[in-house]
N, C-alpha and C. Protein backbone atom coordinates (compact mmCIF):
# COMPACT_ATOMS: atom_id res chain seq x y z
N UNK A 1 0.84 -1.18 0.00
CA UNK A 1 0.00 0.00 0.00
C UNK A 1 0.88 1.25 0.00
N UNK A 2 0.12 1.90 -0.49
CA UNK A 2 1.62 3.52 -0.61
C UNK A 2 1.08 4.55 0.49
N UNK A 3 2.55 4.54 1.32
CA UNK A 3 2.47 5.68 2.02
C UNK A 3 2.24 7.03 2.01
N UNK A 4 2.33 7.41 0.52
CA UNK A 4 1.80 8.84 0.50
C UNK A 4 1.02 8.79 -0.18
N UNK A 5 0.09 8.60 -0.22
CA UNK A 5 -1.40 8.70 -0.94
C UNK A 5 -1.92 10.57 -0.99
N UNK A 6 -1.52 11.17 -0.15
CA UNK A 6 -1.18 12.40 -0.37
C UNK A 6 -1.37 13.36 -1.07
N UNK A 7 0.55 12.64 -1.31
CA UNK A 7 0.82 12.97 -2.24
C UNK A 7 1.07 13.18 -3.57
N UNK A 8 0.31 11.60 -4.04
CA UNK A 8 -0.10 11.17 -5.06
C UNK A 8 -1.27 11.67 -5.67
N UNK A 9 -1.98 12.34 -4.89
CA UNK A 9 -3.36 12.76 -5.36
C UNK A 9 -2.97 14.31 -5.49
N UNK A 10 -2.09 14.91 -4.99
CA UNK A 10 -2.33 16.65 -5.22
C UNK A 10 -0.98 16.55 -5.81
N UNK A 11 0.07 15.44 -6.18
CA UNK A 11 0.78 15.05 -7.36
C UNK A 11 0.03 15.51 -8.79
N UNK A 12 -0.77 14.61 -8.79
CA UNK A 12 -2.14 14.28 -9.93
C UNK A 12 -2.69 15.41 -10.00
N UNK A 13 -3.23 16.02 -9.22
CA UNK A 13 -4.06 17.13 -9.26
C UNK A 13 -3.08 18.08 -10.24
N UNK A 14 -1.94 18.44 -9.86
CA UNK A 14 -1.04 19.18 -10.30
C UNK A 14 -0.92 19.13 -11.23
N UNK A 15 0.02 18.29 -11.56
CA UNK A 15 0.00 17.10 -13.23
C UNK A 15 -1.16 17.61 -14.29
N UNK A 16 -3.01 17.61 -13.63
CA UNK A 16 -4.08 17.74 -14.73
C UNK A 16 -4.04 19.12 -14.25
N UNK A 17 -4.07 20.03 -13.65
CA UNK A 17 -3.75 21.78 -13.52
C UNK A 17 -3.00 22.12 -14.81
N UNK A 18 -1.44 21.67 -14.70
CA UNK A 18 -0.16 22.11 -15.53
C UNK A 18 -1.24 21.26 -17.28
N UNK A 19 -1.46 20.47 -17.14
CA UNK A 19 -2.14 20.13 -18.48
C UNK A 19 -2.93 21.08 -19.21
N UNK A 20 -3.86 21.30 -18.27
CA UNK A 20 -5.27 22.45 -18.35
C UNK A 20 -4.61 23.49 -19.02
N UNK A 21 -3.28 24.14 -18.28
CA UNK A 21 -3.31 25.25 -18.03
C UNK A 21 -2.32 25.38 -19.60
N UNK A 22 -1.27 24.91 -20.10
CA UNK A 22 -0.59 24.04 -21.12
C UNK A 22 -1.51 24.64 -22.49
N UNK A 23 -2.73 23.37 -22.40
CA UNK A 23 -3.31 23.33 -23.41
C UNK A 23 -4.67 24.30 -23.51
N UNK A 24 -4.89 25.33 -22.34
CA UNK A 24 -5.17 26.87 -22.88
C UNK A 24 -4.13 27.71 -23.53
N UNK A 25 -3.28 27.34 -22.95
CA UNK A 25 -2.44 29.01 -23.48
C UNK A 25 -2.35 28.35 -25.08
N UNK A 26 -1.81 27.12 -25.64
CA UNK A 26 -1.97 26.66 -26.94
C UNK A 26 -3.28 26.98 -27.55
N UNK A 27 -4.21 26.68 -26.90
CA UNK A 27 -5.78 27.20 -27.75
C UNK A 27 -5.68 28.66 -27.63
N UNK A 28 -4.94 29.37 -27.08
CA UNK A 28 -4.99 30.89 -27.07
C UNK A 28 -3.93 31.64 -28.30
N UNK A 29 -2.77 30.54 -28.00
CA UNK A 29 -2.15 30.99 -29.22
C UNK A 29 -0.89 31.92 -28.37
N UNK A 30 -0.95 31.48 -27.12
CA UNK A 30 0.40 31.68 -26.56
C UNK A 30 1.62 31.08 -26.38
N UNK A 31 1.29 29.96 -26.56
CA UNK A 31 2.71 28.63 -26.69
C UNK A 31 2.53 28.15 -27.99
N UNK A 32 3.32 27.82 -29.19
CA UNK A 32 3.28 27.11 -30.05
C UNK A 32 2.58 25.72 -30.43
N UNK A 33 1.63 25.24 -31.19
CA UNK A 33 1.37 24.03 -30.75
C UNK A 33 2.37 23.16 -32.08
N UNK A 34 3.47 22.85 -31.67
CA UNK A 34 4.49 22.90 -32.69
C UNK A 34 5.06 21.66 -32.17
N UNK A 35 6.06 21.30 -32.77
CA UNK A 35 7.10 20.26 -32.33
C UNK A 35 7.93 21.19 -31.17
N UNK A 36 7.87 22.32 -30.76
CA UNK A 36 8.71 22.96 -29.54
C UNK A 36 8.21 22.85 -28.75
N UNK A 37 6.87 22.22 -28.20
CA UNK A 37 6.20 21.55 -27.75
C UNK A 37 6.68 20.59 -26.85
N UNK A 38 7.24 19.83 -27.80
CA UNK A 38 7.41 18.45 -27.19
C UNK A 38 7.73 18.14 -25.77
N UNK A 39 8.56 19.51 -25.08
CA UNK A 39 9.24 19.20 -23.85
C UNK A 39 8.08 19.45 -22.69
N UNK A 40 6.85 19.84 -23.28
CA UNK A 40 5.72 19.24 -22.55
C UNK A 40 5.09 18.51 -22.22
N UNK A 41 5.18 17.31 -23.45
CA UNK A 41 5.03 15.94 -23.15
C UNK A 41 6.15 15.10 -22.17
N UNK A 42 7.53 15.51 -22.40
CA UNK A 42 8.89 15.16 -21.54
C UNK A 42 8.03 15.52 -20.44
N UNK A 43 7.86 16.54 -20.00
CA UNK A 43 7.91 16.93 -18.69
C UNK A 43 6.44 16.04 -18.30
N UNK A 44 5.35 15.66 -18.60
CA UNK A 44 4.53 15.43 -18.10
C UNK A 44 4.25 13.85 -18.36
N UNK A 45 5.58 13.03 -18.98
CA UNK A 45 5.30 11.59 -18.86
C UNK A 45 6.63 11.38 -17.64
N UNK A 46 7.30 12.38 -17.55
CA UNK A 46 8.40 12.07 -16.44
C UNK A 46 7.48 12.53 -15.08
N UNK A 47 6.81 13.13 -15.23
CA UNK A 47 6.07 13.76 -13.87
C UNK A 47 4.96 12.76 -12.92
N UNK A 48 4.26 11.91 -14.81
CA UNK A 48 3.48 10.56 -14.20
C UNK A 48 4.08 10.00 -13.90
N UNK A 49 5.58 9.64 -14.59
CA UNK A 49 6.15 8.11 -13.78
C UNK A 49 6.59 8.69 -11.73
N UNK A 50 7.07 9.69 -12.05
CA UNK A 50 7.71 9.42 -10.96
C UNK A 50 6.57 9.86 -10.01
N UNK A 51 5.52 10.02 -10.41
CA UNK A 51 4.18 9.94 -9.34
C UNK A 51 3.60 8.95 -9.12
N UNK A 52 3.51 8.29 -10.35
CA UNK A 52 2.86 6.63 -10.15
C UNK A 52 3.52 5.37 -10.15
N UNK A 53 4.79 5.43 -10.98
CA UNK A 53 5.65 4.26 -10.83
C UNK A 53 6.57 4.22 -10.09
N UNK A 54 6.76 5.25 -9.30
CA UNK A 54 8.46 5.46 -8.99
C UNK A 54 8.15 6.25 -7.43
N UNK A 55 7.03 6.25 -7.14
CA UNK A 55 7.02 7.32 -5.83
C UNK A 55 7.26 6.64 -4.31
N UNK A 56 7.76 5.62 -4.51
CA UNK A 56 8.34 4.68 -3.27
C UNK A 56 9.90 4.74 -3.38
N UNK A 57 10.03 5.59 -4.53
CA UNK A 57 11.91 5.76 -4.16
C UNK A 57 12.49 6.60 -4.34
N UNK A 58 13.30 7.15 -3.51
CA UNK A 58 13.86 8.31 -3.25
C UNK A 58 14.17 9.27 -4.32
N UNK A 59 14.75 8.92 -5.57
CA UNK A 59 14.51 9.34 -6.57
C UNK A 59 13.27 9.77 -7.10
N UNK A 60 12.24 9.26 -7.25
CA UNK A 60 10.93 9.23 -7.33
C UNK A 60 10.57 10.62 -6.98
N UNK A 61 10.57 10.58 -5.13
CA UNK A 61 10.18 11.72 -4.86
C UNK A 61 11.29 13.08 -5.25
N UNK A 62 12.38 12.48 -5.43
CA UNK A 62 13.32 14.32 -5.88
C UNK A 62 12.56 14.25 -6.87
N UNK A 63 12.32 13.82 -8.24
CA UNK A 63 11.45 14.09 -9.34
C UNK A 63 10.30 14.92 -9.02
N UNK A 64 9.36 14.38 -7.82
CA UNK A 64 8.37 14.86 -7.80
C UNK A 64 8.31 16.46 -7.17
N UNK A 65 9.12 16.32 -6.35
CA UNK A 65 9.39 17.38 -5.50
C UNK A 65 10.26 18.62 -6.84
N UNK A 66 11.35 18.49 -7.60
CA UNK A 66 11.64 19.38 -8.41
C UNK A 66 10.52 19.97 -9.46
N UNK A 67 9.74 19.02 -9.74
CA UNK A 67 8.58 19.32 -10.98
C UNK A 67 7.39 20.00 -10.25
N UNK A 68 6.98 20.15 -8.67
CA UNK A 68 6.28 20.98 -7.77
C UNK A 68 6.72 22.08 -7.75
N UNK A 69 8.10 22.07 -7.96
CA UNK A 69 8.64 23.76 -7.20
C UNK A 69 8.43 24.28 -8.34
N UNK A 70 8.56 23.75 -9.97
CA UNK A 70 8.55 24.30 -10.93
C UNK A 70 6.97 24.75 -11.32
N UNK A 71 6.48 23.94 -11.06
CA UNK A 71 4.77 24.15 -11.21
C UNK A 71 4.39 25.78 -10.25
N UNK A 72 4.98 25.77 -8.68
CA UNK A 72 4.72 26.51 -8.11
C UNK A 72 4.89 27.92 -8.48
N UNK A 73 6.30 27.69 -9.47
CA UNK A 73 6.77 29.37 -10.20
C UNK A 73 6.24 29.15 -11.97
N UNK A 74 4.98 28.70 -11.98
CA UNK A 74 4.35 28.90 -13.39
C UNK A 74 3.46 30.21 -13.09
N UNK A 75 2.89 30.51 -12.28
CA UNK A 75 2.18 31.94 -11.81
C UNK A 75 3.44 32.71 -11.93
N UNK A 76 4.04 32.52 -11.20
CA UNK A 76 5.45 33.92 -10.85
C UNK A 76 5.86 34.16 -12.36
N UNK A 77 6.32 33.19 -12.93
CA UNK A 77 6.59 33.67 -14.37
C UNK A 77 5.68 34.54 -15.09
N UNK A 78 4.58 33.95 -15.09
CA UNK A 78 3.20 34.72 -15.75
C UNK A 78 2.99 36.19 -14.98
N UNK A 79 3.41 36.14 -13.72
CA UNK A 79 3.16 37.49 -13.09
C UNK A 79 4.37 38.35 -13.19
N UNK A 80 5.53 38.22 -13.92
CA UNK A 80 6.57 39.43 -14.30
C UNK A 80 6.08 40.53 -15.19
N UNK A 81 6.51 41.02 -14.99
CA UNK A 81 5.79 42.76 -15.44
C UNK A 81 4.65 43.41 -15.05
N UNK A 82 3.47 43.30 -15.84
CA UNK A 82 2.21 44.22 -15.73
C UNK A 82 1.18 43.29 -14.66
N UNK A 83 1.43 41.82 -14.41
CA UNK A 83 0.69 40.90 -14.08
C UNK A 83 0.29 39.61 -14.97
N UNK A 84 -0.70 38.98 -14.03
CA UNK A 84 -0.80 37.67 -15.31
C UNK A 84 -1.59 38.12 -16.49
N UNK A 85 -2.37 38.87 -16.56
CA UNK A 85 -3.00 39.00 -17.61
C UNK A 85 -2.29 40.21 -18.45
N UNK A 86 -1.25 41.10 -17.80
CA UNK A 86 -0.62 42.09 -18.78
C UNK A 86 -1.31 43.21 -19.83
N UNK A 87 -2.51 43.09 -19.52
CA UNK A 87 -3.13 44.57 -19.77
C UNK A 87 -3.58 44.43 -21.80
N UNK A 88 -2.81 42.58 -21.97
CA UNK A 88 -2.53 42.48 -23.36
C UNK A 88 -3.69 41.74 -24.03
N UNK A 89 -4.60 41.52 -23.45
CA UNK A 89 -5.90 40.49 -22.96
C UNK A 89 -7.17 40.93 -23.67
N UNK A 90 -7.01 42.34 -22.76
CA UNK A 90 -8.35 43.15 -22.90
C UNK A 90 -9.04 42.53 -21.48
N UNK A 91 -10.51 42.69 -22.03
CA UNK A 91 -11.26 42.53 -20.94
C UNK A 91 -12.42 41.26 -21.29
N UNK A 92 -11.60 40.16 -21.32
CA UNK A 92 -12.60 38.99 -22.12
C UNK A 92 -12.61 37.80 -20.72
N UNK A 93 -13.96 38.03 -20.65
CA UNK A 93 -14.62 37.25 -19.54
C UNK A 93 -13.74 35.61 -19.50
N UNK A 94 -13.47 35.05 -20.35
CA UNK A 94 -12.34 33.69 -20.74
C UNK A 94 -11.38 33.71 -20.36
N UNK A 95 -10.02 34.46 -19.48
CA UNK A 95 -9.26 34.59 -19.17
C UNK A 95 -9.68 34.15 -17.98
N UNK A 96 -10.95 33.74 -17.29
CA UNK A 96 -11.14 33.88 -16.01
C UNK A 96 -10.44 32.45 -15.89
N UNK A 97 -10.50 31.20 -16.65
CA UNK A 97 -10.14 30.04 -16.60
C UNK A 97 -8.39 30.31 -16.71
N UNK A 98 -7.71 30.78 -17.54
CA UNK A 98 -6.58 30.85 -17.44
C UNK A 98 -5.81 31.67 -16.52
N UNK A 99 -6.50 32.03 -15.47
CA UNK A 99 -6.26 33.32 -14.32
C UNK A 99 -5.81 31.89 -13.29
N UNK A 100 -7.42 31.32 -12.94
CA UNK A 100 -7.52 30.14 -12.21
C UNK A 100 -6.59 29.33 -12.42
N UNK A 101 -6.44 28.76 -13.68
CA UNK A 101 -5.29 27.56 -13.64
C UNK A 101 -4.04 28.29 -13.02
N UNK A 102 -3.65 29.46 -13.42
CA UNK A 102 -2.23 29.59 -12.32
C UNK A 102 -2.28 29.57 -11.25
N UNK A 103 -3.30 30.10 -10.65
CA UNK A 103 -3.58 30.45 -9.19
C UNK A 103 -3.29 28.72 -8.21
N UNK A 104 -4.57 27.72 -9.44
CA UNK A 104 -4.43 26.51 -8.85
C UNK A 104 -3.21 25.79 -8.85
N UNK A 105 -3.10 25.93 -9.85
CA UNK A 105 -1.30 25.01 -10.05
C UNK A 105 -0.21 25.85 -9.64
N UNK A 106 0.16 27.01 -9.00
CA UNK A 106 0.40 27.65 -8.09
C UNK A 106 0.65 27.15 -6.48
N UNK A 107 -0.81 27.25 -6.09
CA UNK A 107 -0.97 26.36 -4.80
C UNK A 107 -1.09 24.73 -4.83
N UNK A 108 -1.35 24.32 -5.93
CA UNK A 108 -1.41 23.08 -5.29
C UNK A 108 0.44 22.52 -5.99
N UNK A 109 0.96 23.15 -6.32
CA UNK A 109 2.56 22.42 -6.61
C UNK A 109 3.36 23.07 -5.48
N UNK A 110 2.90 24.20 -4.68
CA UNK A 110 3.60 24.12 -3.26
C UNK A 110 3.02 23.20 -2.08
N UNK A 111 1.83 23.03 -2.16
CA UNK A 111 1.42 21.55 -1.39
C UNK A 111 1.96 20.59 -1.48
N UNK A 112 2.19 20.21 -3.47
CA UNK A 112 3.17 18.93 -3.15
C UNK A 112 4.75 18.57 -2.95
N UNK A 113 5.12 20.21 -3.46
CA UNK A 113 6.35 19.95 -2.84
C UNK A 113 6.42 19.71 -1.06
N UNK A 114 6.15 20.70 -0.30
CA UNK A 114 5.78 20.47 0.75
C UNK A 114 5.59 18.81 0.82
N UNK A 115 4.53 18.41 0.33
CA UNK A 115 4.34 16.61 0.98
C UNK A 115 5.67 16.04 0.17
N UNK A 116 6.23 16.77 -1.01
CA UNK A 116 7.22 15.40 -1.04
C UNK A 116 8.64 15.93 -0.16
N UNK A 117 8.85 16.79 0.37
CA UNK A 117 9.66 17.59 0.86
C UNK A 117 9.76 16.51 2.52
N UNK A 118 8.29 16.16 3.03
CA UNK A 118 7.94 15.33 3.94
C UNK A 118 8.08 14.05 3.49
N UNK A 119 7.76 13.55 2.56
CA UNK A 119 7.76 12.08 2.48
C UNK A 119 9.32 11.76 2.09
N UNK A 120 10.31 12.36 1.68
CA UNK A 120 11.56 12.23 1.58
C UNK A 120 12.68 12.51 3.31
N UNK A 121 11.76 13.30 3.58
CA UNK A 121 12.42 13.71 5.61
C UNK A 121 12.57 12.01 6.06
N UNK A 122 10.79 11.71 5.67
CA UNK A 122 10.31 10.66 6.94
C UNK A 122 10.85 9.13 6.12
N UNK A 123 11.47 9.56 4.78
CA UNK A 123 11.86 8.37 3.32
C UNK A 123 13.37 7.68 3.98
N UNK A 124 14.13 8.93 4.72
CA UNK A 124 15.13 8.56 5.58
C UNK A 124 14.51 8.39 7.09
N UNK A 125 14.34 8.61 7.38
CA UNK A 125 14.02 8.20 8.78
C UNK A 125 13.60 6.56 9.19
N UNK A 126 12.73 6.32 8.08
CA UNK A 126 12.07 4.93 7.69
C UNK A 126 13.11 4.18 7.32
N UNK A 127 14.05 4.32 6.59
CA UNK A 127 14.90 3.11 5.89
C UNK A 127 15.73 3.22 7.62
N UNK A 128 16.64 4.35 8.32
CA UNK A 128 17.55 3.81 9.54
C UNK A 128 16.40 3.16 10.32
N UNK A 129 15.08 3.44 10.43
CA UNK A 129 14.39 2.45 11.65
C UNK A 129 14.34 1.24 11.64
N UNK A 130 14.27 0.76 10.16
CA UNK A 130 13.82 -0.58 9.50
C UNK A 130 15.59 -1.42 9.74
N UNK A 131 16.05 -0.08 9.55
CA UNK A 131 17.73 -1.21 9.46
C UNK A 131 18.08 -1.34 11.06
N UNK A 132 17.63 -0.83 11.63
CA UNK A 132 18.02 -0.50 13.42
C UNK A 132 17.00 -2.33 13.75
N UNK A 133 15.82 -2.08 13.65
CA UNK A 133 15.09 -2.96 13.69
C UNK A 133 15.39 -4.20 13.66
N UNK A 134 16.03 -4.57 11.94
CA UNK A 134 16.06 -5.80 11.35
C UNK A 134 17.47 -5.96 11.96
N UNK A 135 18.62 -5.30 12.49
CA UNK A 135 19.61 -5.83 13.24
C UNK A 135 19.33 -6.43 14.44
N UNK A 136 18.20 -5.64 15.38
CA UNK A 136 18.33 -6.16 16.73
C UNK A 136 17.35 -7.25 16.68
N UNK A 137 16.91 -8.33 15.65
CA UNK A 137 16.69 -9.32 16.06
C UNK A 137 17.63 -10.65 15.64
């Protein structure tokens, strides 16, 4: 059974946020939907594995935990200069969804860094107990 169930779920959450948020700015016509692209798919089949296949090992979680902090500064990027919306927008009621996705994938990729930040503390703590353990019998 997996110990961070957690973090697997606001992993995930994150993961379909950064998707959402991805494949607006492409329907908007702010990211290319091009072969320069591609390192969006990189980033988001490395982000499932090491959420779903790989999140019981220490590696696993640095993956998960580096691709949170990065999620967390997808707002901050968007908010250099004028703000996220940059004044370049206008005033079109539809931005309200691409406002939200930063905001969400924002907060919820400092949640999971945070939990994997924890499940890597307690990732050592667990392997010396288990080895303390399995000596003294």
């Amino acid at each position: 059974m997996k110990r961070n169930i957690t973090l697997t779920v606001t992993s995930l959450l994150t993961i379909l946020l950064f998707s959402l948020h991805w494949a607006d700015e492409v329907a908007r016509g702010l990211e290319p939907g091009t072969m320069e692209g591609i390192w969006g798919f990189v980033i988001l089949g490395v982000w499932l594995s090491a959420t779903l296949a790989f999140g019981e090992r220490r590696w696993g979680l640095v993956l998960v935990l580096l691709l949170s902090i990065l999620a967390a500064g997808v707002p901050v990027l968007h908010m250099q200069g004028r703000g996220l919306v940059e004044g370049r927008y206008g005033q079109n009621s539809v931005l309200l969804f691409w406002v939200w996705t930063n905001i969400a994938l924002g907060a919820s990729g400092i949640i999971s860094a945070v939990l994997a930040m924890r499940a890597l503390w307690t990732f050592n703590k667990g392997r010396a107990l288990a080895s303390e353990t399995s000596g003294a019998v």
